[in-house]
PDB file of N, CA and C in Angstrom:
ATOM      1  N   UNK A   1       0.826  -1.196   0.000  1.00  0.00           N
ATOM      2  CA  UNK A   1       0.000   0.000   0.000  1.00  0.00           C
ATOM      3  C   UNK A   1       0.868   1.257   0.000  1.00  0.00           C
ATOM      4  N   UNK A   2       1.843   0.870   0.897  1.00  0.00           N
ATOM      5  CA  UNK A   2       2.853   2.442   0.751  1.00  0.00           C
ATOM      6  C   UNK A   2       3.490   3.130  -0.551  1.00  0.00           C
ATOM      7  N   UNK A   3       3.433   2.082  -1.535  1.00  0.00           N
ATOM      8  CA  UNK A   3       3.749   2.110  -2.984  1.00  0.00           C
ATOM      9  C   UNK A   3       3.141   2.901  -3.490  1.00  0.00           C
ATOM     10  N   UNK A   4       1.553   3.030  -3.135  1.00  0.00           N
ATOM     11  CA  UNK A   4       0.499   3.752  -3.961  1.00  0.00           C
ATOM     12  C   UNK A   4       0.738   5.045  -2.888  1.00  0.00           C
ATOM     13  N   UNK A   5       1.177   5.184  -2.001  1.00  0.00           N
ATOM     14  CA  UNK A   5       1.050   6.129  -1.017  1.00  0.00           C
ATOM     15  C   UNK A   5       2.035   7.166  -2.055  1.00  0.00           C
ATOM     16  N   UNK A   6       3.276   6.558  -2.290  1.00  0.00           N
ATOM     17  CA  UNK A   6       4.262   7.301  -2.876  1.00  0.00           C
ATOM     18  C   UNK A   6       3.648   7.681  -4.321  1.00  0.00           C
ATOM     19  N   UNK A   7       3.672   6.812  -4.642  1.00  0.00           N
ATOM     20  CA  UNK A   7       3.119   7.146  -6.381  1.00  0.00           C
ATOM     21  C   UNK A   7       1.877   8.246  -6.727  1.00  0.00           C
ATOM     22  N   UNK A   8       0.746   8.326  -5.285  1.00  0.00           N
ATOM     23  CA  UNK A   8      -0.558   9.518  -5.213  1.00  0.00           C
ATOM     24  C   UNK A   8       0.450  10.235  -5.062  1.00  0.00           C
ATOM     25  N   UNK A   9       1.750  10.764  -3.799  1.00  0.00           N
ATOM     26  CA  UNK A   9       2.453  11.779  -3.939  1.00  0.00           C
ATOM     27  C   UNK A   9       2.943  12.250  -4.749  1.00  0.00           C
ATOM     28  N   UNK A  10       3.772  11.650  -5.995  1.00  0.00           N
ATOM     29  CA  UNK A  10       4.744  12.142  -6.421  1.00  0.00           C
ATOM     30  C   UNK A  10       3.599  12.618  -7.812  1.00  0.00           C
ATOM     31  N   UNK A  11       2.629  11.982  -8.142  1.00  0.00           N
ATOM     32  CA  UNK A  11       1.484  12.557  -9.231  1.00  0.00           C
ATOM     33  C   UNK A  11       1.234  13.806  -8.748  1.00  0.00           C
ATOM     34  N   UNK A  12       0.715  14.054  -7.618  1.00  0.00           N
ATOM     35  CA  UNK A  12       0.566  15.118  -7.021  1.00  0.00           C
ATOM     36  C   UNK A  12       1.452  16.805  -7.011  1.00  0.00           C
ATOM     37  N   UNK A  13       2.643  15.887  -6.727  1.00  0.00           N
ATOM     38  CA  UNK A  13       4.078  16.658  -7.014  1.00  0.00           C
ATOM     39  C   UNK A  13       4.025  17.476  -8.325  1.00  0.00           C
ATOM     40  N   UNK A  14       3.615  16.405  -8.823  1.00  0.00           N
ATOM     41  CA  UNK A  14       3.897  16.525 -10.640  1.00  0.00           C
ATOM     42  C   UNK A  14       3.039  17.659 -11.075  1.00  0.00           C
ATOM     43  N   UNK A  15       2.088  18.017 -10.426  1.00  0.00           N
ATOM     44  CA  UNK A  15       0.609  18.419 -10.775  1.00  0.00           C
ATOM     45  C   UNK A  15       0.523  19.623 -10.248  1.00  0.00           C
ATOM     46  N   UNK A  16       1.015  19.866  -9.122  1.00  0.00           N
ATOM     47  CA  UNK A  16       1.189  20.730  -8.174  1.00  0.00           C
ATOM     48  C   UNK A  16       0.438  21.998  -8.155  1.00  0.00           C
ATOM     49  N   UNK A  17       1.079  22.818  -8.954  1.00  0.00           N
ATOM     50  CA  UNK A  17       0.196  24.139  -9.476  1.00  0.00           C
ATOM     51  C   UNK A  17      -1.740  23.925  -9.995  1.00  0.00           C
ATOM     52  N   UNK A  18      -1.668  23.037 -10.794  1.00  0.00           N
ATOM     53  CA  UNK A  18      -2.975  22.476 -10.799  1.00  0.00           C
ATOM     54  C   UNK A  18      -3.787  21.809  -9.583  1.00  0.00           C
ATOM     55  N   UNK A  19      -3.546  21.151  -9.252  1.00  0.00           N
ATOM     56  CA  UNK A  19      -3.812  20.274  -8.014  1.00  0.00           C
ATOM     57  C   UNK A  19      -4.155  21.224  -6.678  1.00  0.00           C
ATOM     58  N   UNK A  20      -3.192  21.893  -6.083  1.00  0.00           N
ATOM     59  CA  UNK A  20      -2.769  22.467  -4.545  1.00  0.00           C
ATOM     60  C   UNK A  20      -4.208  23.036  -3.979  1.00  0.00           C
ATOM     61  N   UNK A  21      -5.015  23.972  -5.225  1.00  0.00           N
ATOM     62  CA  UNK A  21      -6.237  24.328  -4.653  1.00  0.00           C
ATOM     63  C   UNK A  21      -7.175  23.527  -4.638  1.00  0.00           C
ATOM     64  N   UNK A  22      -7.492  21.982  -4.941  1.00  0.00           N
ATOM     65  CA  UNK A  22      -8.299  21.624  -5.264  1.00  0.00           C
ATOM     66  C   UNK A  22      -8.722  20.362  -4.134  1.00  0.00           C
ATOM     67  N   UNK A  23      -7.150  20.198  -3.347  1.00  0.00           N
ATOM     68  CA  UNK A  23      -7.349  18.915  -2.445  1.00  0.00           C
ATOM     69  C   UNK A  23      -7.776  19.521  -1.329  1.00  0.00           C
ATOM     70  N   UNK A  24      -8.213  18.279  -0.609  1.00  0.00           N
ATOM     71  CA  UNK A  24      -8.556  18.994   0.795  1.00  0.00           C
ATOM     72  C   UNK A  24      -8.144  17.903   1.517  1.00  0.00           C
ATOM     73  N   UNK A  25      -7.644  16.906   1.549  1.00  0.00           N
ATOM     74  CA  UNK A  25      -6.876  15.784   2.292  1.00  0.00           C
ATOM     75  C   UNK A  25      -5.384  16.327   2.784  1.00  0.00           C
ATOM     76  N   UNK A  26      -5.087  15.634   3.205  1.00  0.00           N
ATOM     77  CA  UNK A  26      -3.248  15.444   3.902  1.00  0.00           C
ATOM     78  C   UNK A  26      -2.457  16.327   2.654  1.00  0.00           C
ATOM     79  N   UNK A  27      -2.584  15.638   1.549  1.00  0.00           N
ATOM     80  CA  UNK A  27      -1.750  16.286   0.183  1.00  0.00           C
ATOM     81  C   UNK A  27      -1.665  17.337   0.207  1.00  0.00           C
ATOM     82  N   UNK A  28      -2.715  18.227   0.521  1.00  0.00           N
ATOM     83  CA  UNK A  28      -2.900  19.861   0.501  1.00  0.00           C
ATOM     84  C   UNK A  28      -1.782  20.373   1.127  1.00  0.00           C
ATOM     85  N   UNK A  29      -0.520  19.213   2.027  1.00  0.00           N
ATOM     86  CA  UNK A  29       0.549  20.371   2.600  1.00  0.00           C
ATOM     87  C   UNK A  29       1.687  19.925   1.535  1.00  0.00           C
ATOM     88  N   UNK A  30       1.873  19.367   0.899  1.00  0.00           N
ATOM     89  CA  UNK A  30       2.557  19.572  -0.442  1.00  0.00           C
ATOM     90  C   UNK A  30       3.854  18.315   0.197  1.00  0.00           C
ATOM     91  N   UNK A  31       4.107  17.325   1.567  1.00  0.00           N
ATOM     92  CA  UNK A  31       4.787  17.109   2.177  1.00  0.00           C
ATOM     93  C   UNK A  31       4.251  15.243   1.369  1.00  0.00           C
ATOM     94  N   UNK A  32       5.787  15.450   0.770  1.00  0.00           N
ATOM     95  CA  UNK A  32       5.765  13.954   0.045  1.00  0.00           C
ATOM     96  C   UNK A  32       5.543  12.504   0.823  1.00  0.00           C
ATOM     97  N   UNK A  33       5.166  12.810   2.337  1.00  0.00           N
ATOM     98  CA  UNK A  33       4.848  11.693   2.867  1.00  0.00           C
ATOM     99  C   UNK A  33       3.614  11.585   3.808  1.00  0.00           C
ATOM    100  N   UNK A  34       2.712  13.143   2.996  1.00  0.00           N
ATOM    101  CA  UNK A  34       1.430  13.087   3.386  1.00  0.00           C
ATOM    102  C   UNK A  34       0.430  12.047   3.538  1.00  0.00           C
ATOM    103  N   UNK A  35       0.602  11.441   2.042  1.00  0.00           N
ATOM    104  CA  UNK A  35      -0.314  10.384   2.564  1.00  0.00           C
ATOM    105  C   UNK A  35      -0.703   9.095   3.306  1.00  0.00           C
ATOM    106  N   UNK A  36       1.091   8.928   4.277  1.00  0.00           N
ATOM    107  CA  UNK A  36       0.982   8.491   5.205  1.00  0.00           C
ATOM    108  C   UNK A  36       0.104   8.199   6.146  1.00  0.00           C
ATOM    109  N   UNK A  37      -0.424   9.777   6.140  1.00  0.00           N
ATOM    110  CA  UNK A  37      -1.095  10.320   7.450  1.00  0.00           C
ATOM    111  C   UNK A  37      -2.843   9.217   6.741  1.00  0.00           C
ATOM    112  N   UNK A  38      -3.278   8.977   5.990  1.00  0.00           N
ATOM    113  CA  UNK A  38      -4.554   8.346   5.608  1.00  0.00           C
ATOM    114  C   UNK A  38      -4.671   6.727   5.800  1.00  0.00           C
ATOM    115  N   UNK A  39      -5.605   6.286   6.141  1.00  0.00           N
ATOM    116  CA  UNK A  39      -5.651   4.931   5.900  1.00  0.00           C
ATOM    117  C   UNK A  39      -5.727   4.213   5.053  1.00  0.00           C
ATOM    118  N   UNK A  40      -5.526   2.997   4.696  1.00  0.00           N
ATOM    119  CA  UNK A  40      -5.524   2.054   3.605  1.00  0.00           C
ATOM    120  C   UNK A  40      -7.051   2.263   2.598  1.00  0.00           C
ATOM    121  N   UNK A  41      -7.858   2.369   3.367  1.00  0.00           N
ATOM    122  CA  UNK A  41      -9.282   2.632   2.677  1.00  0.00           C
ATOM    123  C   UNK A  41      -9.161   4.052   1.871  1.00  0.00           C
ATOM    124  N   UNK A  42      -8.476   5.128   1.985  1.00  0.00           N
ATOM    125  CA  UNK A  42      -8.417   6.033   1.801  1.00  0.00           C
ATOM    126  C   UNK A  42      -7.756   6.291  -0.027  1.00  0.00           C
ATOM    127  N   UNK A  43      -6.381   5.363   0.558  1.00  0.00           N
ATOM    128  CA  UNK A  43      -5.358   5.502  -0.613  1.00  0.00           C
ATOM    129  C   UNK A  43      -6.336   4.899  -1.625  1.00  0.00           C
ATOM    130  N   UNK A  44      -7.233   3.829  -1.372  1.00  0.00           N
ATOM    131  CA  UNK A  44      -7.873   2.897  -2.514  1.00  0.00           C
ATOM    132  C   UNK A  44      -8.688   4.144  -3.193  1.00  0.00           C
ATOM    133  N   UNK A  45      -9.346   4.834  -2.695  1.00  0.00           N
ATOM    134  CA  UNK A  45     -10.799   5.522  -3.002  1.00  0.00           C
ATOM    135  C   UNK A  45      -9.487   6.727  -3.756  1.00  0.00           C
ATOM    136  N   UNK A  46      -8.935   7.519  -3.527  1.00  0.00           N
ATOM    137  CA  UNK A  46      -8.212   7.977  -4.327  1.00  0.00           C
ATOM    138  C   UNK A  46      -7.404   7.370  -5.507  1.00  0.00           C
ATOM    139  N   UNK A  47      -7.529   6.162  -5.512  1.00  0.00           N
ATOM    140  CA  UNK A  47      -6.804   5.788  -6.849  1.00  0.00           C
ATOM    141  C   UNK A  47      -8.199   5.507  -8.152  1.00  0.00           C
ATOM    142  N   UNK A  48      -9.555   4.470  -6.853  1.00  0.00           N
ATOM    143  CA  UNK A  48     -10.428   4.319  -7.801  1.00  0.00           C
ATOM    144  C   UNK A  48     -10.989   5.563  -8.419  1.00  0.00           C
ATOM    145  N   UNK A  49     -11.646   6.665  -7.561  1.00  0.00           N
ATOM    146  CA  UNK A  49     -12.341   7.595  -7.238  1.00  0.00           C
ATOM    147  C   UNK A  49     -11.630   8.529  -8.762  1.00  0.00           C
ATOM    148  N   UNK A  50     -10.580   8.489  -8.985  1.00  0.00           N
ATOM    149  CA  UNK A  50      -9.844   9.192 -10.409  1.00  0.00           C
ATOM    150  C   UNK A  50      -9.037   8.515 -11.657  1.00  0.00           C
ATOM    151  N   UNK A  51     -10.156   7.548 -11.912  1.00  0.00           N
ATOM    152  CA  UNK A  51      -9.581   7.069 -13.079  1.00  0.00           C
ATOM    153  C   UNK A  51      -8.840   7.846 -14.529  1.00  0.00           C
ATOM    154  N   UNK A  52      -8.956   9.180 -14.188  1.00  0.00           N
ATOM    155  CA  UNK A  52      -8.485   9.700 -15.246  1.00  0.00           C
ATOM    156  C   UNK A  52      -6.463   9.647 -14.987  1.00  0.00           C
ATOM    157  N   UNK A  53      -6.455   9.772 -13.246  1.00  0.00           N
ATOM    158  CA  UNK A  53      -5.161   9.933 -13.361  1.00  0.00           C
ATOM    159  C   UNK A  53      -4.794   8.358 -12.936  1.00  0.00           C
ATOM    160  N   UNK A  54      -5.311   7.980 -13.145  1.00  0.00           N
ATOM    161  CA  UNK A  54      -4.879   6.090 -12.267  1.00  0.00           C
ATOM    162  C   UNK A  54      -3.749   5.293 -13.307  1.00  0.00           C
ATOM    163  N   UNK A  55      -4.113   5.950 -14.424  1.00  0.00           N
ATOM    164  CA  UNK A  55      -2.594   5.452 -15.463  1.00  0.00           C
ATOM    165  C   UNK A  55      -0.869   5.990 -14.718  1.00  0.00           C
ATOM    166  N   UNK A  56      -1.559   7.742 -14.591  1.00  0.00           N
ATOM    167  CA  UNK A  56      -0.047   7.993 -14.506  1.00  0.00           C
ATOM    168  C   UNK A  56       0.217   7.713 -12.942  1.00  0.00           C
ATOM    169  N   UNK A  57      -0.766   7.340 -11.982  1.00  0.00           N
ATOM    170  CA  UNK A  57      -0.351   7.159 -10.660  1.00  0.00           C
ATOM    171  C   UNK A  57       0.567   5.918 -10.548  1.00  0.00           C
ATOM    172  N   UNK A  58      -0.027   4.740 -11.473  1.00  0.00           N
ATOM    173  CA  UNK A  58       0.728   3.516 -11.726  1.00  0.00           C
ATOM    174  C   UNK A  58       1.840   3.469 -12.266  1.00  0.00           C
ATOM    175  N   UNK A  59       2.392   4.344 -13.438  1.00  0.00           N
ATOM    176  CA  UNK A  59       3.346   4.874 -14.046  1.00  0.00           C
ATOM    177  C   UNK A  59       4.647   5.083 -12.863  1.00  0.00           C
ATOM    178  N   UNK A  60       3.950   6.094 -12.151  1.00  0.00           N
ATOM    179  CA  UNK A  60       4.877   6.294 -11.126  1.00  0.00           C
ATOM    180  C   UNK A  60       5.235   4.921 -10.240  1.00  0.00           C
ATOM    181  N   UNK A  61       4.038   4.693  -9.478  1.00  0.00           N
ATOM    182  CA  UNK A  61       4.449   3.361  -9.132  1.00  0.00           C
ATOM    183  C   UNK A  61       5.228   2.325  -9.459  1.00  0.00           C
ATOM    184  N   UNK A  62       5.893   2.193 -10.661  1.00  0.00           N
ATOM    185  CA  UNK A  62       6.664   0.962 -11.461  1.00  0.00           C
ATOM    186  C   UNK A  62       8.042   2.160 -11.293  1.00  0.00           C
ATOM    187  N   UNK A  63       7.850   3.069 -11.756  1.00  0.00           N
ATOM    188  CA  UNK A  63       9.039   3.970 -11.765  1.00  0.00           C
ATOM    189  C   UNK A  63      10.123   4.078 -10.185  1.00  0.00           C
ATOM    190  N   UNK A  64       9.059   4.091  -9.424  1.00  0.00           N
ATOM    191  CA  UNK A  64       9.670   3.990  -8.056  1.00  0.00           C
ATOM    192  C   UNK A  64      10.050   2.511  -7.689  1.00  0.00           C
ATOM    193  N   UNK A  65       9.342   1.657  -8.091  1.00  0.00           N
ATOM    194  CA  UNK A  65       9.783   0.274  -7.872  1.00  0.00           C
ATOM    195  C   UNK A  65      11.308  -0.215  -8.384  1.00  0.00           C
ATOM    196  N   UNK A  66      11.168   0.707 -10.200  1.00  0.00           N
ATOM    197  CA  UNK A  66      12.906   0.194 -10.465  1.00  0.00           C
ATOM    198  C   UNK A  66      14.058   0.983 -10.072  1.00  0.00           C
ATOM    199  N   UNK A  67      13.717   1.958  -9.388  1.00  0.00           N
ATOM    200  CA  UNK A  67      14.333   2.919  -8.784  1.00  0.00           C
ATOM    201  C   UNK A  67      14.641   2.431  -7.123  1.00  0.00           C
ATOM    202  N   UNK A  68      14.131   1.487  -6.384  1.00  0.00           N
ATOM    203  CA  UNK A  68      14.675   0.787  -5.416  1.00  0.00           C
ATOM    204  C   UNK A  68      15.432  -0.577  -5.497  1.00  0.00           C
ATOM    205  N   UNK A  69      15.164  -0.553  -7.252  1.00  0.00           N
ATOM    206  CA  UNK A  69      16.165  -2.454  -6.952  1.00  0.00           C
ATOM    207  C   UNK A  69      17.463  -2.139  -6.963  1.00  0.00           C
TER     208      UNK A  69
END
């Protein structure tokens, strides 16, 4: 789950200027390990809840994965 935790962040990151006014969760402090602060139920409903960005959230996700082997 922490995978998707990182990968909502760093989309977020990415987005930033677009994004910053629009969240109202943890993300809103711009702190790449905001979404720590949410529960597992949480991270899900943000990944389902925006299928428009659920490509590039996964994107990231694989990106960070080959970036720890």
């Amino acid at each position: 789950m922490n995978s998707w935790r990182d990968a909502i962040m760093a989309f977020v990151l990415d987005h930033w200027t677009i994004l910053q006014s629009q969240l109202q969760c943890p993300a809103k402090s711009g702190d790449p390990q905001a979404c720590y602060e949410c529960v597992d139920a949480q991270v899900l409903h943000c990944i389902t809840t925006n299928p428009e960005a659920r490509d590039q959230i996964e994107e990231k996700r694989h990106e960070q994965s080959k970036d720890d082997c």
